[in-house]
Protein backbone atom coordinates (compact mmCIF):
# COMPACT_ATOMS: atom_id res chain seq x y z
CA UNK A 1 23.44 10.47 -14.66
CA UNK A 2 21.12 9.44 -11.84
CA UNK A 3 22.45 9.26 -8.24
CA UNK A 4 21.26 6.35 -6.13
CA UNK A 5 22.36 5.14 -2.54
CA UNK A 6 23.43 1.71 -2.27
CA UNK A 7 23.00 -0.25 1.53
CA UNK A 8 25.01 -3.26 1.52
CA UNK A 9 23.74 -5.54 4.66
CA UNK A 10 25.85 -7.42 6.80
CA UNK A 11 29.30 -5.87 6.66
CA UNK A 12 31.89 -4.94 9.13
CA UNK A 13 29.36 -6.15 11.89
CA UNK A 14 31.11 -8.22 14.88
CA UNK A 15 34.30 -8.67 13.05
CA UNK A 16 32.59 -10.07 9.59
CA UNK A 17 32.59 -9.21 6.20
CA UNK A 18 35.61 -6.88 6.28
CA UNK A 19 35.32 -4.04 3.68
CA UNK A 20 37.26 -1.25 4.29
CA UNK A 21 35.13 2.12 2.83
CA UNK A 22 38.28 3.42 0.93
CA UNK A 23 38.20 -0.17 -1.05
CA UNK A 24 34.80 0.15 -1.18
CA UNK A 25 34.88 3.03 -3.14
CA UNK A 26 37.71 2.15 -5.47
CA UNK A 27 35.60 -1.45 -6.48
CA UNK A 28 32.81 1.07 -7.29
CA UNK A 29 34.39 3.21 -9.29
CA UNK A 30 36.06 -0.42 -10.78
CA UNK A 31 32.32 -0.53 -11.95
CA UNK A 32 32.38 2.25 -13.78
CA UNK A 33 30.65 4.68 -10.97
CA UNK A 34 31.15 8.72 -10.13
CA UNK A 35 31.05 10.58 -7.69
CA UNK A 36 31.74 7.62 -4.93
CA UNK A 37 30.75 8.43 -1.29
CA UNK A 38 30.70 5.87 1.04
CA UNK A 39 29.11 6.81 5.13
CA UNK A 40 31.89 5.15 7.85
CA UNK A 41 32.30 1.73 8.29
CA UNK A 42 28.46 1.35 7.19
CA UNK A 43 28.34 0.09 3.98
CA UNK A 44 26.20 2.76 2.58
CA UNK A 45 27.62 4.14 -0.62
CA UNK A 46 25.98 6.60 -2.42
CA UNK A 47 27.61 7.25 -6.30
CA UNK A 48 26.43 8.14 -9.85
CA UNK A 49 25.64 5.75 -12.63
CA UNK A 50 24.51 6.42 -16.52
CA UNK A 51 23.08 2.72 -16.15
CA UNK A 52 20.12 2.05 -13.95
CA UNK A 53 19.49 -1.74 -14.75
CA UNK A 54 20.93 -4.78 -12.83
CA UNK A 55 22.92 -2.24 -10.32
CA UNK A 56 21.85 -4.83 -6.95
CA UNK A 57 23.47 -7.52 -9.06
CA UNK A 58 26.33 -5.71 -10.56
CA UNK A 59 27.67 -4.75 -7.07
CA UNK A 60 26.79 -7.59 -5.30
CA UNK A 61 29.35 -9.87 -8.24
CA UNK A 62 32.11 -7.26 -7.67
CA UNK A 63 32.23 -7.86 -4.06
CA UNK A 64 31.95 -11.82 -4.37
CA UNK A 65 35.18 -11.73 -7.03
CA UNK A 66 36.79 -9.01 -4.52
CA UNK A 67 36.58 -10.45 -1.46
CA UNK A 68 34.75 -14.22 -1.69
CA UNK A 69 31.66 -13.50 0.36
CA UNK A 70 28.27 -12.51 -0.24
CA UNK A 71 26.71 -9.08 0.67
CA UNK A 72 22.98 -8.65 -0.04
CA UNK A 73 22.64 -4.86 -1.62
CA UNK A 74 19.88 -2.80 -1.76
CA UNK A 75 19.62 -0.07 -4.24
CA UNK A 76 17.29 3.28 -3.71
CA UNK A 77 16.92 6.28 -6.24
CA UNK A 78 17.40 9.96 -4.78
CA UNK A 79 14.03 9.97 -5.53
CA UNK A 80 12.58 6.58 -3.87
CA UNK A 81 14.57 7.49 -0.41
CA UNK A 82 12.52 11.11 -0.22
CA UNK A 83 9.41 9.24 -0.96
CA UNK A 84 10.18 6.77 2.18
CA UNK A 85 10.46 9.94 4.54
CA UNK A 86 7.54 11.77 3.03
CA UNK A 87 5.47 9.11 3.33
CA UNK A 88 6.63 7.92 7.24
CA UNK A 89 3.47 7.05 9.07
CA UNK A 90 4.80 8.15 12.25
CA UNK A 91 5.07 11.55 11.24
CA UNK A 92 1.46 12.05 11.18
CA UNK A 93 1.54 11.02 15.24
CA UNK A 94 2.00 13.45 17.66
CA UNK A 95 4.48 13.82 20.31
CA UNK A 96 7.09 11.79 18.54
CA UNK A 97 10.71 12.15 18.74
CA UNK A 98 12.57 12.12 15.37
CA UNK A 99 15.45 11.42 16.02
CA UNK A 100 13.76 8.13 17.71
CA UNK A 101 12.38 6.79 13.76
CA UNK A 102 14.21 4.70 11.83
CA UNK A 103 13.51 2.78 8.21
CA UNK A 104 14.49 -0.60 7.46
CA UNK A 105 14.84 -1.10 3.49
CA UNK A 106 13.78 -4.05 2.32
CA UNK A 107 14.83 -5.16 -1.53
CA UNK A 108 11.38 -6.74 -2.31
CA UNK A 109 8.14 -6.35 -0.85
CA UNK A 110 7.32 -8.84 1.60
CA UNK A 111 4.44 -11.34 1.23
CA UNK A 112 1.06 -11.13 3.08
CA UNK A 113 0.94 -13.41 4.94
CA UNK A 114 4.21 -12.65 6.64
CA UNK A 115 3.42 -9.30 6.79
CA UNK A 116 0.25 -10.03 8.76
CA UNK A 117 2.43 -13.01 10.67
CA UNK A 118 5.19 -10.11 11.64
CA UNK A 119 2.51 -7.29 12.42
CA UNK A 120 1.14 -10.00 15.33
CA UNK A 121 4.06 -9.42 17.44
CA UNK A 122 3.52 -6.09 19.99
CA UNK A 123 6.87 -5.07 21.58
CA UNK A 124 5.13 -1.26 23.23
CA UNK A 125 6.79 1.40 23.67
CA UNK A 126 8.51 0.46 19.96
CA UNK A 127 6.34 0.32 17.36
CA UNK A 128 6.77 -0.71 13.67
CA UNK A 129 4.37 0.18 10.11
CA UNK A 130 5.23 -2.25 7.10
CA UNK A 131 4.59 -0.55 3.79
CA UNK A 132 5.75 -1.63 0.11
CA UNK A 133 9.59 -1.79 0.58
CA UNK A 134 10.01 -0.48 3.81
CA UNK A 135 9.93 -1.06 7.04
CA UNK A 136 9.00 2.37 9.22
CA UNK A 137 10.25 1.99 13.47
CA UNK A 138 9.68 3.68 16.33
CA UNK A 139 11.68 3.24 19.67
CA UNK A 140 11.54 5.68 21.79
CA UNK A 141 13.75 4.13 24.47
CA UNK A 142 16.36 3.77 21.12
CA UNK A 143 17.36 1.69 18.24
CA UNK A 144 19.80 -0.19 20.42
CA UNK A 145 17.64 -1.49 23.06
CA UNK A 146 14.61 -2.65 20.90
CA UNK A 147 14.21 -6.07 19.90
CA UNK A 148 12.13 -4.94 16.01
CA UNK A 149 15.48 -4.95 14.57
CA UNK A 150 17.03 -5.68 10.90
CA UNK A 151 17.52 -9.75 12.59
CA UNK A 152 13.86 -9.40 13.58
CA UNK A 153 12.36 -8.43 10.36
CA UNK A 154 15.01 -11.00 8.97
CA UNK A 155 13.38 -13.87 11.14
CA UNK A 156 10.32 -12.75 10.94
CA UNK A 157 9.31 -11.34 7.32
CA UNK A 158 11.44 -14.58 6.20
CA UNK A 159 12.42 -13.03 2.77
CA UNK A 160 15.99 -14.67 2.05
CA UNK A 161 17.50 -11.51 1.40
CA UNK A 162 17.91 -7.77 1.70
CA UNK A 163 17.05 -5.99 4.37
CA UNK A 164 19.49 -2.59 5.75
């Protein structure tokens, strides 16, 4: 059995994509899941599963039979999440807050070019380090008032899907 956390993007944001966390759970365990946890009204879910193939893809069909909309999901291992914080760029800075860093997960790794494209933009104080699958952010004035966002990264990274 290997335990993996599951980020499903775009729900229960402004009113859209309804998914209650208790039904959340049960279509889960519907899938044949243990050990079901689901975080708030977030959409993370973090559950067991002998089967480690196709699990993005497996969710992501439940939830369009369920409920008749399309959620991007993005699967880390136990494993892959402790290898995003150990290897957090801004932890090597001084003087930063932690509680002020934040990861964006991305399903795929983005292209060059848009990497390089993104990387252009300089919105100081916050600052942002793109690396394999994730995204790594800094805002020291706080997550809510910075502008290098999930939508950002959406816009400007321009992969079609997955980002939490």
């Amino acid at each position: 059995m290997a335990l993996f956390l599951s980020i499903l993007r775009g729900i229960n944001v402004s009113g859209q994509k309804q998914i209650k966390m208790a039904d959340l759970k049960k279509l889960y365990e519907e899938l044949g899941f243990t050990n079901v946890r689901t975080f708030i009204q977030s959409g993370n879910v973090v559950f067991e599963s002998k089967s480690i193939t196709k699990l993005s893809e497996k969710i992501e069909k439940k939830i369009k039979e369920h409920y008749s909309f399309e959620v991007p999901v993005i699967i880390r291992t136990k494993e892959e999440l402790q290898k995003a914080i150990d290897d957090n760029p801004f932890l090597k800075k001084k003087n930063i807050a932690l509680d002020k860093l934040h990861i964006t997960f991305l399903a795929e790794q983005p292209e060059e070019e848009n990497i390089k494209a993104t990387e252009a933009y300089d919105y100081t104080p916050d600052e942002f380090y793109i690396s394999n699958k994730e995204v790594y952010v800094y805002c020291p004035n706080g997550y809510g008032n910075t502008k290098i966002n999930n939508t950002f990264f959406e816009k400007k990274i321009e992969s079609r899907r997955h980002y939490a």
